[in-house]
Protein backbone atom coordinates (compact mmCIF):
# COMPACT_ATOMS: atom_id res chain seq x y z
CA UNK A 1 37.98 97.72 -115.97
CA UNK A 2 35.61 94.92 -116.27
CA UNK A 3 36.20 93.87 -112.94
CA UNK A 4 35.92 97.27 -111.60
CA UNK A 5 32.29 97.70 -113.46
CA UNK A 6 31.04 94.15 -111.69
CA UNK A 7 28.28 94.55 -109.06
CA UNK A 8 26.92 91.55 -106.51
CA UNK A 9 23.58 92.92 -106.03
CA UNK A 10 22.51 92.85 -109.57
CA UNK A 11 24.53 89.83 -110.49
CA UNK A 12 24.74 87.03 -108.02
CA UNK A 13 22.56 88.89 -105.71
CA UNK A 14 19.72 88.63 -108.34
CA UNK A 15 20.55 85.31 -109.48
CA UNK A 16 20.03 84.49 -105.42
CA UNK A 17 16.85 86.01 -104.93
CA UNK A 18 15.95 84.01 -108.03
CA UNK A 19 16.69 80.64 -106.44
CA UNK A 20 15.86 81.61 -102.92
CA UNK A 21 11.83 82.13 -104.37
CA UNK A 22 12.54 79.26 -106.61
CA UNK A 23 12.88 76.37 -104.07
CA UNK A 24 11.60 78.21 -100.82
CA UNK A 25 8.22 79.29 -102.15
CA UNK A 26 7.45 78.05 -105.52
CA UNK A 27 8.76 74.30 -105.84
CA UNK A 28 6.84 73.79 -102.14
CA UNK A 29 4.17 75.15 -103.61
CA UNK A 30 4.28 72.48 -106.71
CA UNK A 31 5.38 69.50 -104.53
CA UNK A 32 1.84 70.26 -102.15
CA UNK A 33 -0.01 70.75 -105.54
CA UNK A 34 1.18 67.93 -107.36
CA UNK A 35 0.12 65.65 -103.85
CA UNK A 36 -2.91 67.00 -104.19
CA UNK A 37 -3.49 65.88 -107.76
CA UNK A 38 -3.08 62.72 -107.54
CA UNK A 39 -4.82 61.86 -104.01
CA UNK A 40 -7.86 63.75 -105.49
CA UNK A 41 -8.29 63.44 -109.49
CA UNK A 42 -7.40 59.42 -109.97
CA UNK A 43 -9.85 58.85 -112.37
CA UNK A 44 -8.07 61.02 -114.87
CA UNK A 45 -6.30 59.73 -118.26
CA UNK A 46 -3.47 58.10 -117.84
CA UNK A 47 -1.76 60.13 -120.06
CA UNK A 48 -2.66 63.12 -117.76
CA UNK A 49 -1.39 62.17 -115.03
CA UNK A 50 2.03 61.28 -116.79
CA UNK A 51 2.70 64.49 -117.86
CA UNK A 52 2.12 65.74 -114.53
CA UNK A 53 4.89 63.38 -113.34
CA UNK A 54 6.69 64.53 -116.28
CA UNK A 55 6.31 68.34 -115.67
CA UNK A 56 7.65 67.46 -111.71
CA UNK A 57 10.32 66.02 -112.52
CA UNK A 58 11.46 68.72 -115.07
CA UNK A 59 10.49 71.38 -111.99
CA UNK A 60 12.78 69.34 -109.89
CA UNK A 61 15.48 69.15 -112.90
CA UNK A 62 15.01 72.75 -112.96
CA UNK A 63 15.76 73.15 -109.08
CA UNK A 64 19.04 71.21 -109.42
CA UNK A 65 20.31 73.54 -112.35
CA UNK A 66 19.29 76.95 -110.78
CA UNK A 67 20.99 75.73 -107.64
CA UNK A 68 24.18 74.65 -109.18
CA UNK A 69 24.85 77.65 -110.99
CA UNK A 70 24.68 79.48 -107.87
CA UNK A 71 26.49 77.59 -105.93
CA UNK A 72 29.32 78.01 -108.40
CA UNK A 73 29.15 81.10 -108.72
CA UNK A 74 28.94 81.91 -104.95
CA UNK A 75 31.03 79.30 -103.52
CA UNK A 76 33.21 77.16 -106.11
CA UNK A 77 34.47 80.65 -107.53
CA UNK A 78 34.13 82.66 -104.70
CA UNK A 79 35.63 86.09 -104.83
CA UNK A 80 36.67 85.50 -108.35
CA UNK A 81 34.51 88.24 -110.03
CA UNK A 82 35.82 87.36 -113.69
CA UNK A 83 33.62 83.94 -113.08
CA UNK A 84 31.09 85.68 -113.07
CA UNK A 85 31.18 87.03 -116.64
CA UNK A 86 31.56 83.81 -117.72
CA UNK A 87 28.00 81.24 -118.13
CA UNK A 88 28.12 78.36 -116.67
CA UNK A 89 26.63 75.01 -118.20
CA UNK A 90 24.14 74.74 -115.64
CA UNK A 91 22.66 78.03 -116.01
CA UNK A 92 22.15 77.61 -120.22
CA UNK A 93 20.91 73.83 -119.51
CA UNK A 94 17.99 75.14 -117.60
CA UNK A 95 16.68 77.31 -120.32
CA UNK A 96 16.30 74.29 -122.19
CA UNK A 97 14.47 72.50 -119.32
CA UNK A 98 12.08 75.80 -119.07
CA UNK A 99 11.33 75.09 -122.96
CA UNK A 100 10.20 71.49 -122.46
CA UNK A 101 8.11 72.42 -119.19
CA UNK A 102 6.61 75.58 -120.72
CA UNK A 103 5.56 73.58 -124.34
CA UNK A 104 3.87 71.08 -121.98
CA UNK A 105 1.85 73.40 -120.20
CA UNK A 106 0.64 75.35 -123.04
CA UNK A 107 0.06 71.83 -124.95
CA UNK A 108 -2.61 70.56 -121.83
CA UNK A 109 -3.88 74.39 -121.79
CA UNK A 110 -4.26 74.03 -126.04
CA UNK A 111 -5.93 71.08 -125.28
CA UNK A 112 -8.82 72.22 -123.77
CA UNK A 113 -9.03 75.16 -125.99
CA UNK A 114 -9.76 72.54 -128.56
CA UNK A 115 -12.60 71.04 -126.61
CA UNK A 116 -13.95 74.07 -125.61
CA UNK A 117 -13.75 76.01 -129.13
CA UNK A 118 -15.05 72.49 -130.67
CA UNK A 119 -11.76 71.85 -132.77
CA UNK A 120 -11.52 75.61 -133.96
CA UNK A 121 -8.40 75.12 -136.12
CA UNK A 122 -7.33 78.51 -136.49
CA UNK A 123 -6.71 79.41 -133.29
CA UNK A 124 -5.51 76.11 -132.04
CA UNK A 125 -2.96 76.48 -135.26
CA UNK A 126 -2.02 80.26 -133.45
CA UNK A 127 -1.39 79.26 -130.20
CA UNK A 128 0.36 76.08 -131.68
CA UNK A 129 2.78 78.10 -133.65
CA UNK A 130 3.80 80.89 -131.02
CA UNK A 131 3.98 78.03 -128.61
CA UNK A 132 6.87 76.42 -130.95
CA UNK A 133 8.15 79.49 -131.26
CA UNK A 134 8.76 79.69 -127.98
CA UNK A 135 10.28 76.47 -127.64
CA UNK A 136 12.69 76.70 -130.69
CA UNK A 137 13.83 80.26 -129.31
CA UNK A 138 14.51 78.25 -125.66
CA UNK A 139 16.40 76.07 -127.49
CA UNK A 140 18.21 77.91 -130.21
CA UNK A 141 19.50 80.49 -127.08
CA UNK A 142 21.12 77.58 -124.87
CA UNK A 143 22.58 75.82 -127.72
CA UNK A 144 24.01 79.30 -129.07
CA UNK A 145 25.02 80.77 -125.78
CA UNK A 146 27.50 77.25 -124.86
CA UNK A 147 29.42 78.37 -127.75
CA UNK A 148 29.71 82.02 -126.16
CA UNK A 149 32.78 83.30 -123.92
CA UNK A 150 30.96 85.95 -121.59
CA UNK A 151 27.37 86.88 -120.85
CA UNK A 152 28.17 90.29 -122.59
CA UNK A 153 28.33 88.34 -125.81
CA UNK A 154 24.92 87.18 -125.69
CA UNK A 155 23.68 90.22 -127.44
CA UNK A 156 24.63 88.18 -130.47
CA UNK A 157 21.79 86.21 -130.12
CA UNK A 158 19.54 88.51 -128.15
CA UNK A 159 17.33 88.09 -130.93
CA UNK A 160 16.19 84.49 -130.51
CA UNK A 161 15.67 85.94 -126.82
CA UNK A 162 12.97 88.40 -127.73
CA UNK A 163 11.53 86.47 -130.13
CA UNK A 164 11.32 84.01 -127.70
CA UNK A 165 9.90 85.72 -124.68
CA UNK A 166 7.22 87.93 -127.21
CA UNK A 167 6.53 85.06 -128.71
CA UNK A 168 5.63 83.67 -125.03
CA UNK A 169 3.63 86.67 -123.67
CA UNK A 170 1.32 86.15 -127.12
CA UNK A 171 0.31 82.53 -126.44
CA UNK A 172 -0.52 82.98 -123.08
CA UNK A 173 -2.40 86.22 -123.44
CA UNK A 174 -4.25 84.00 -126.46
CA UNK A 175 -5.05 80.86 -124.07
CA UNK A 176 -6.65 83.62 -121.32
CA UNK A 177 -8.30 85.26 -123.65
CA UNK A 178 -9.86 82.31 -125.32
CA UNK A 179 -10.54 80.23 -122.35
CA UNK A 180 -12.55 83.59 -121.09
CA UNK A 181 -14.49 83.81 -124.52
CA UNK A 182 -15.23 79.99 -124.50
CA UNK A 183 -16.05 79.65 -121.48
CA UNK A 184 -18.72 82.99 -121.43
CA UNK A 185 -20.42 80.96 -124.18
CA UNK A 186 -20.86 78.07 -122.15
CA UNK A 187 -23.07 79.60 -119.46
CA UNK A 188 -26.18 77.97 -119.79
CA UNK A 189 -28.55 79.46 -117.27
CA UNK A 190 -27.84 76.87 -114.51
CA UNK A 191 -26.95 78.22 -111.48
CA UNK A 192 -24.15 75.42 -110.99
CA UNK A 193 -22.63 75.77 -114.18
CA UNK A 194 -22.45 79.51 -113.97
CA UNK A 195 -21.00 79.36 -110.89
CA UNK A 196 -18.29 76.91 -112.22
CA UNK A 197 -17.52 79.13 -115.35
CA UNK A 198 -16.93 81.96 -113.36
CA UNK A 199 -14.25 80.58 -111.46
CA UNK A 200 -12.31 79.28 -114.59
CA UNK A 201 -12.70 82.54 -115.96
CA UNK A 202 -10.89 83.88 -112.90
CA UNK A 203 -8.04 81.49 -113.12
CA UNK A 204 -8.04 81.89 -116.44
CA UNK A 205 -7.19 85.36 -116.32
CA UNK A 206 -4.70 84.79 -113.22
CA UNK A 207 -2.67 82.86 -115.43
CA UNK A 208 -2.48 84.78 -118.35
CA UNK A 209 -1.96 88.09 -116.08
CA UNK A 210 1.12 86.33 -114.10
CA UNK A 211 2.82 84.20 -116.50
CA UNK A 212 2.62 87.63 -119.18
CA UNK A 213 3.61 90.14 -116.26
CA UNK A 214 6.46 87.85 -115.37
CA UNK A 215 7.92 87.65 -119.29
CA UNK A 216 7.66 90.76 -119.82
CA UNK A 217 9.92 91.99 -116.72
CA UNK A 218 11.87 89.28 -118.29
CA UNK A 219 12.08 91.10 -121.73
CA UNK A 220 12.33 94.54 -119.94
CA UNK A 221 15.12 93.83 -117.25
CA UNK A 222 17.18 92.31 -119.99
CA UNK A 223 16.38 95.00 -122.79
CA UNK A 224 17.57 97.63 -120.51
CA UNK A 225 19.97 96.04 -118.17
CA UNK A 226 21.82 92.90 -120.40
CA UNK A 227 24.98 92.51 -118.52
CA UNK A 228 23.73 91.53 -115.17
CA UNK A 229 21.39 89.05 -113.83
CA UNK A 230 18.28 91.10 -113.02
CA UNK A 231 16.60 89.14 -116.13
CA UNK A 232 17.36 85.78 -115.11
CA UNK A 233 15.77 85.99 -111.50
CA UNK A 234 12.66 86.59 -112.79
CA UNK A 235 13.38 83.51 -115.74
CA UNK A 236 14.23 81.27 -112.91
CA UNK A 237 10.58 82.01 -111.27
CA UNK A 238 8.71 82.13 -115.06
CA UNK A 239 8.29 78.60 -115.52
CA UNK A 240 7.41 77.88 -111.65
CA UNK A 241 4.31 80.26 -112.27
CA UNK A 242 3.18 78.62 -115.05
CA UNK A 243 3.58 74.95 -113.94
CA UNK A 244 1.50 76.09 -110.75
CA UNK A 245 -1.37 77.48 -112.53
CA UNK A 246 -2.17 73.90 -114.30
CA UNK A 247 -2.03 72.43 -111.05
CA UNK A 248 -4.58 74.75 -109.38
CA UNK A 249 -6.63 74.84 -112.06
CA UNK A 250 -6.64 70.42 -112.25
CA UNK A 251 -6.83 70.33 -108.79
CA UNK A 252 -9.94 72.85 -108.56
CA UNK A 253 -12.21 70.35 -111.09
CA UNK A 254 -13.46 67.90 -107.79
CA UNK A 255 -14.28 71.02 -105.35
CA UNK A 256 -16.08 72.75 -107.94
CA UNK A 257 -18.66 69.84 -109.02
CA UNK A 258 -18.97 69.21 -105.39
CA UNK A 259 -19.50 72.47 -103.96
CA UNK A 260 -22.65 73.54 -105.26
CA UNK A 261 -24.91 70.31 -104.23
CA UNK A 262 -26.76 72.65 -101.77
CA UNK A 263 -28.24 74.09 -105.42
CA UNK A 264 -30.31 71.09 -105.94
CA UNK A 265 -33.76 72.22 -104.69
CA UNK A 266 -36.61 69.82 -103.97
CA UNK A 267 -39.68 71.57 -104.31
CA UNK A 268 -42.76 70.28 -102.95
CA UNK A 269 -45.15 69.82 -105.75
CA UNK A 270 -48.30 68.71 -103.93
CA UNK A 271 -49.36 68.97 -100.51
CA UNK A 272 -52.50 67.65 -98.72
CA UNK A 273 -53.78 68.75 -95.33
CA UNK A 274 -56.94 66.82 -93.54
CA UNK A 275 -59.94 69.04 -92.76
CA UNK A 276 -58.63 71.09 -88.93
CA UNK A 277 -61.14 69.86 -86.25
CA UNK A 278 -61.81 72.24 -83.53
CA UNK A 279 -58.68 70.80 -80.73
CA UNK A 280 -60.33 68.12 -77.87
CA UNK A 281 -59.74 69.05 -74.37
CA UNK A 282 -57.13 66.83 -72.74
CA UNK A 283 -58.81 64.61 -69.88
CA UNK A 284 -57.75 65.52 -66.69
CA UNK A 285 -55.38 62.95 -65.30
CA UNK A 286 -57.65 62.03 -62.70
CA UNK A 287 -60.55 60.94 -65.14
CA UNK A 288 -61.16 57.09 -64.94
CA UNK A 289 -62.63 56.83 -68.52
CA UNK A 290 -60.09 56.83 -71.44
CA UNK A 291 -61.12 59.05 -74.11
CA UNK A 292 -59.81 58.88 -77.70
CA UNK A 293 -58.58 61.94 -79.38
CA UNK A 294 -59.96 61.85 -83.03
CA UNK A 295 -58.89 65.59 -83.95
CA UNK A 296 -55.62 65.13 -84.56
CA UNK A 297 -53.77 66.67 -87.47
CA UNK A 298 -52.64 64.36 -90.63
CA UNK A 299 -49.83 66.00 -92.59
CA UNK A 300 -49.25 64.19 -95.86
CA UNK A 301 -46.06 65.70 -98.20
CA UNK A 302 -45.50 64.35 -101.31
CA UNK A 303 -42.07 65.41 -102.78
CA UNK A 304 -40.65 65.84 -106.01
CA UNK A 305 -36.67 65.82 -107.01
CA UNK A 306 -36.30 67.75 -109.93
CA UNK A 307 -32.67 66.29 -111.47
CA UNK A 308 -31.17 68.72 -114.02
CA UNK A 309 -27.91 67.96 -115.39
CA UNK A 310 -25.91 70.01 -117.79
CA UNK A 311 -23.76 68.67 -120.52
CA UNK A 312 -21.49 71.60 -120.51
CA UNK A 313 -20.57 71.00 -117.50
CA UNK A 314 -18.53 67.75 -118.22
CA UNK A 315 -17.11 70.07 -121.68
CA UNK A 316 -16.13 72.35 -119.31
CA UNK A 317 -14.04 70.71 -116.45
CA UNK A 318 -12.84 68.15 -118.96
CA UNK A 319 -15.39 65.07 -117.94
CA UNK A 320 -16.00 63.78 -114.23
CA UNK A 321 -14.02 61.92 -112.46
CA UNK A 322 -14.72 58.13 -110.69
CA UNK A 323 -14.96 59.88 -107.08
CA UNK A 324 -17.04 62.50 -108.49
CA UNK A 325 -19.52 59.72 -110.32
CA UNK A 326 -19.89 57.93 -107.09
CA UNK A 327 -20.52 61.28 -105.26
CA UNK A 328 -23.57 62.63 -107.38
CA UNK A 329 -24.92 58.94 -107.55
CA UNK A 330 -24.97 58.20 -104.00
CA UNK A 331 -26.23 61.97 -103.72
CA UNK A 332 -29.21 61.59 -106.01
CA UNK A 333 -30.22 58.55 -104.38
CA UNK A 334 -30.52 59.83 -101.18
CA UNK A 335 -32.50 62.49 -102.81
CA UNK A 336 -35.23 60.19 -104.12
CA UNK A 337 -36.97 58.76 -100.67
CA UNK A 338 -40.63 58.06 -100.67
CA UNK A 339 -42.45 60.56 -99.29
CA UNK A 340 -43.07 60.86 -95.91
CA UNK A 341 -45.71 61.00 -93.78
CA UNK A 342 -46.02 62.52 -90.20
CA UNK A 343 -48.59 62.30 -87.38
CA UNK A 344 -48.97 65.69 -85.41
């Protein structure tokens, strides 16, 4: 009867369409990102750019576990439908990869919720504790479900799985909200800063809207549907979202302070025009005696560089980078020629 009640589409058909997103869309997208980081941002902390190795190689961890599993199931046990009622290692191991990925994430995100909220310990201690949450659940539902038979006998600890998921949808709906609150507060009035907060607002609220759309149809598909796979396809992709948003949002810090340079105006503060003399007639080219033209027009601009800088900008993007030092610097001095005179 069990047998008979077994379905490939919503079993290893779902479990393929997780890993076929997984590697073919998602883990490109983080190998191209993670480039990216560190041929742009090298003037980063060291310990930042760790944890970004760190968080690839538990993305690439992650890859070889979510293809084992189905490559067990599809082709090591092929036609046996009992194997599929039964987890395999791989498929439990990776939950506990997600955990580690997911708590490192949310601890660079926490981070500069500190910085921006100027060490507000209440809600750092919030997004701390649902964070752990989450991690302990990840952790407490591999470890219980290698003791487990079947994947129908995980409702025995589909508790630590709610927990754990609710518990995830919470902190990142807190970090998007926050980082939008903070970050309103830091608009200033400059046009570059604005400009910058707006943008981290948006992928603020990109993350928070993906990462908490994608645990919930997590929750959902395995609230309603337990004994298939529908829930883990979108588990496999869950992590992969979040890892992806840090990137974009690191890799976004050097574009932004160098995108608005065309909003430094030099305005010119004084300008001086000799008395206009009625225009000389030009001597016909035939005339023998040179004549000197002494009603010509002197044009002298002074000009001004008005340098503003904003230290909420640096709060903001989480300090400038060497590249981006040298940039502004060898901007600004170009900015500050002598004036310039012209003859018309």
């Amino acid at each position: 009867m069990a047998t008979a009640q077994l379905s490939l589409d919503d079993t290893l058909g779902a479990a393929f369409l997780g890993t076929y997103f997984h590697p073919c869309i998602f883990y490109g997208i983080t190998i191209v990102q993670t480039f990216i980081y560190y041929g742009r941002n090298g003037g980063d902390r060291l310990y930042l750019k760790f944890l970004v190795f760190i968080l690839w190689a538990l993305d690439s961890l992650h890859l070889a576990l979510v293809t084992h599993s189905v490559y067990t199931y599809a082709v090591t046990d092929f036609s046996n439908f009992l194997a599929l009622q039964v987890p395999v290692w791989s498929i439990l191991a990776q939950v506990i990869v997600t955990g580690v990925s997911d708590l490192i994430v949310r601890g660079i995100f926490c981070e500069r919720v500190w910085k921006l909220s100027n060490k507000n310990w209440p809600l750092i201690m919030t997004i701390v504790t649902t964070s752990l949450v989450v991690f302990g659940g990840s952790i407490g539902f591999a470890v219980k479900g290698f003791s487990l038979p079947a994947f129908v006998d995980l409702f025995e600890v589909s508790d630590i799985l709610y927990v754990s998921l609710g518990a995830g949808v919470v902190a990142d709906v807190l970090i998007a909200a926050a980082m939008c609150v903070l970050l309103a507060q830091r608009r200033t009035g400059f046009s570059r800063t604005d400009s910058i907060v707006r943008v981290l607002t948006l992928y603020s609220i990109n993350t928070g809207a993906f990462t908490s759309l994608c645990a919930l149809l997590c929750l959902v598909s395995y609230a309603t549907m337990p004994n298939n796979f529908v829930f883990i396809a979108f588990y496999f992709v869950l992590p992969k979202l979040f890892l992806n948003s840090l990137l974009a949002t690191l890799n976004a810090r050097r574009p932004l302070r160098q995108g608005s340079a065309s909003l430094v105006s030099i305005p010119l503060s004084t300008a001086s025009v000799a008395p206009h003399s009625p225009p000389a007639v030009r001597p016909a080219r035939h005339s023998l005696r040179p004549r000197n033209d002494q009603s010509g027009l002197q044009i002298q601009v002074h000009t001004s560089t008005e340098l503003k800088t904003d230290p909420a900008e640096d709060q903001i993007l989480g300090g400038p980078d060497e590249a981006s030092q040298k940039f502004w610097q060898e901007f600004y001095t170009r900015m500050s020629d002598p004036a310039e005179i012209c003859t018309v």
